[in-house]
Protein backbone atom coordinates (compact mmCIF):
# COMPACT_ATOMS: atom_id res chain seq x y z
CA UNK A 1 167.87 98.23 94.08
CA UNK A 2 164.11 98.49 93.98
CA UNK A 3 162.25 100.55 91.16
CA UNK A 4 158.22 100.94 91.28
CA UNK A 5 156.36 101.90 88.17
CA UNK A 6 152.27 102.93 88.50
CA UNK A 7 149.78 102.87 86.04
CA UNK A 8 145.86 103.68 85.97
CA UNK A 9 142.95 101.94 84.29
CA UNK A 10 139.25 101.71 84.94
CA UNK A 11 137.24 98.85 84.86
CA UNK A 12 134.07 97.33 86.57
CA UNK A 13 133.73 94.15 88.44
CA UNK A 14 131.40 93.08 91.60
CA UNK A 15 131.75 91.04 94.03
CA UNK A 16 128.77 88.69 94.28
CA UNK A 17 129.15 86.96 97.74
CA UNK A 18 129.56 90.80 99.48
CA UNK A 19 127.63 91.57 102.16
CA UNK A 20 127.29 94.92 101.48
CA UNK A 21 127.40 97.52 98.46
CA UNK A 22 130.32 95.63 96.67
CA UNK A 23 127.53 93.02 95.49
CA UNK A 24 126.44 95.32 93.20
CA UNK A 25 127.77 96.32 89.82
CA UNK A 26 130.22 99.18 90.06
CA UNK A 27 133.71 100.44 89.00
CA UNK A 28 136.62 102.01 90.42
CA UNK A 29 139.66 103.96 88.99
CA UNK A 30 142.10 101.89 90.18
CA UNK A 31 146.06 102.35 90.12
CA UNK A 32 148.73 99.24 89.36
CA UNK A 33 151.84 99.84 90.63
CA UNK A 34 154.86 97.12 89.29
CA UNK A 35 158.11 96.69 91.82
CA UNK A 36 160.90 95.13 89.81
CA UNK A 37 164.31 94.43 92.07
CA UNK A 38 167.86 93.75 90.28
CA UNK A 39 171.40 95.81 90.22
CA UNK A 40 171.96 98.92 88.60
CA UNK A 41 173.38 98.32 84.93
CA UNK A 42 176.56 99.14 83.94
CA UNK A 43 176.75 99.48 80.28
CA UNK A 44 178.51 102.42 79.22
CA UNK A 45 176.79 103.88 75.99
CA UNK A 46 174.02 102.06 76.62
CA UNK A 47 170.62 103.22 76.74
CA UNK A 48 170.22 101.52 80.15
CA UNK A 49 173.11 102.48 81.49
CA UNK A 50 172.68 103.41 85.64
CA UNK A 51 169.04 102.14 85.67
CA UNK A 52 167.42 98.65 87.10
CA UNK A 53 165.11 98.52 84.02
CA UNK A 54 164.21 101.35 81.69
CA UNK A 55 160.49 102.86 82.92
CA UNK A 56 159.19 103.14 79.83
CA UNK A 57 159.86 99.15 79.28
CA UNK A 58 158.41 98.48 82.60
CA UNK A 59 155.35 100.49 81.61
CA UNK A 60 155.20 98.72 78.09
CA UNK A 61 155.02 95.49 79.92
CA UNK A 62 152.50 96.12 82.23
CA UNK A 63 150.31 98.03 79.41
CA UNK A 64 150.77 94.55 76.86
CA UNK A 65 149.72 92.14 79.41
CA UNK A 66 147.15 93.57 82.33
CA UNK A 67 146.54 97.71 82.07
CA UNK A 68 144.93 97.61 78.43
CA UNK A 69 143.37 94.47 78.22
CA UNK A 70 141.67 95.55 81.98
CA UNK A 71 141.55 99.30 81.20
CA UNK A 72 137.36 100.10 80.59
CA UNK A 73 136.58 96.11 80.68
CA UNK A 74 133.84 94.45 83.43
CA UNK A 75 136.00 92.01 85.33
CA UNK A 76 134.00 89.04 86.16
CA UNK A 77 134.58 85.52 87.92
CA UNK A 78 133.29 82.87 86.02
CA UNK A 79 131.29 81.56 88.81
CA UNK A 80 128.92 84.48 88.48
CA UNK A 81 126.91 83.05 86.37
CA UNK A 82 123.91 85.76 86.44
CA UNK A 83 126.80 88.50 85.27
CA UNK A 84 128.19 86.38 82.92
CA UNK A 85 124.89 86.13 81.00
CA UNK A 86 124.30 89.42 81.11
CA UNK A 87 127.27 90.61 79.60
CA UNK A 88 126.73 87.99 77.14
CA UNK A 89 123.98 89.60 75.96
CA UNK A 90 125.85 92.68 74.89
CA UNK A 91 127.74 91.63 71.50
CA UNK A 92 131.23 93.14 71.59
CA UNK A 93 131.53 94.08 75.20
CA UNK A 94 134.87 93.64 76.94
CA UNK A 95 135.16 91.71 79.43
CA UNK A 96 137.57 89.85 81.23
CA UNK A 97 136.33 86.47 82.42
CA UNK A 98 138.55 85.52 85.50
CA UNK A 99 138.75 81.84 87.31
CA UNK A 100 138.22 83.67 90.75
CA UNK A 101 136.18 86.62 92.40
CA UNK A 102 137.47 90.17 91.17
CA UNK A 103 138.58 91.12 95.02
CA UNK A 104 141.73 93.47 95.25
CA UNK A 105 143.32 90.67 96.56
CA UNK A 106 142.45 88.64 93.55
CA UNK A 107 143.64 90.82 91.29
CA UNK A 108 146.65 91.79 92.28
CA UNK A 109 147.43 87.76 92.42
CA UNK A 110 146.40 87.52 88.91
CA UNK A 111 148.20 90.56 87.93
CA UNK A 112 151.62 88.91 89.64
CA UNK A 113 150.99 85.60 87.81
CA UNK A 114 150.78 87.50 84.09
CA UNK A 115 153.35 89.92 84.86
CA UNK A 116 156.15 88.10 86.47
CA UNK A 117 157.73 85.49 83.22
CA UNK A 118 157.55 89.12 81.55
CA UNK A 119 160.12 90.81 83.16
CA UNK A 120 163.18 88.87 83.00
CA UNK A 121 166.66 89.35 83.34
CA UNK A 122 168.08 91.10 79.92
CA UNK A 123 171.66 92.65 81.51
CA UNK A 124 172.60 89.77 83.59
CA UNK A 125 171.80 92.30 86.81
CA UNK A 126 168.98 89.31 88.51
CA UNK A 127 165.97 91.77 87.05
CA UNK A 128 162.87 90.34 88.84
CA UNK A 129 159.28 91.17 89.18
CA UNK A 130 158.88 91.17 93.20
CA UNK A 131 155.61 92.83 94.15
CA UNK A 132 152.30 94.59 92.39
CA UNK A 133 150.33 96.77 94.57
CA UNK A 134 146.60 97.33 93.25
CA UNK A 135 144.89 99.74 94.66
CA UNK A 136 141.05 99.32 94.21
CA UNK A 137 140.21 103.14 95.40
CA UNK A 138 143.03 105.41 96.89
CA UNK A 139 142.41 104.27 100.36
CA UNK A 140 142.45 100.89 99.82
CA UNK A 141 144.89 98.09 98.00
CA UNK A 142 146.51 94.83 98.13
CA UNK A 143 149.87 93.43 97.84
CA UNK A 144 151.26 90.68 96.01
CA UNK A 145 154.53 90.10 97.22
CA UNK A 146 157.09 87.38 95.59
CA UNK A 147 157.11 84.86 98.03
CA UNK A 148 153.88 84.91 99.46
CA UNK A 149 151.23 81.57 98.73
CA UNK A 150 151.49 80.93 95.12
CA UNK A 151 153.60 83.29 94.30
């Protein structure tokens, strides 16, 4: 059984070796959503009982470790060294300094790596984090799929 949870957050980022507008400082609204596989618990009395993982856990998760430390932050790559400065210049701005560009495809990669040693298997039914689809505006988003390069 597959269950999918989404969240929202907004942040900025740019993308400095674009050819185009993306260069430029912007921001999106963009939309996280988690896929977590396993078997449908049995636990009578239980809290948990019928479901893969409760929602509200899955959205916990997500929230702890990627939506609110993201949500209203300027994602920047570390490499960008013009950006960096600048937002150094602003005491107590948040930002989130990554070790690669801030593409869709980036972040959803990074998102994967946080998220998937936090979702583990609590009910013995093989729980596992297996994709995280970011979408960077409603048209467009990337997939991070559990068994794809380095992941």
């Amino acid at each position: 059984m597959r269950i999918t949870r989404r969240l929202e957050f907004d942040a900025g980022h740019r993308i400095p070796d674009h050819a185009s507008q993306c260069r430029h400082l912007h921001g999106h609204r963009y939309a996280i959503e988690i896929t977590l596989s396993g078997g449908i618990i049995e636990a009578a009395g239980q809290p948990v009982n019928g479901m893969v993982m409760d929602f509200g856990e899955v959205k916990s998760i997500a929230k702890a470790h990627v939506v609110d430390i993201w949500d209203h932050a300027f994602l920047v790559f570390r490499g960008d060294a013009q950006v960096m400065q600048f937002l150094a210049s602003m005491p107590g701005h948040k930002t989130v300094v990554l070790d690669c560009v801030p593409t869709a495809e980036n972040l959803a990669h990074e998102a994967f790596r946080i998220l998937d040693p936090r979702y583990h298997d609590s009910y013995g039914n093989h729980l596992r984090l297996e994709r995280v689809r970011l979408y960077e505006t409603p048209n467009c988003w990337a997939d991070a799929v559990r068994g794809d390069a380095g992941l």
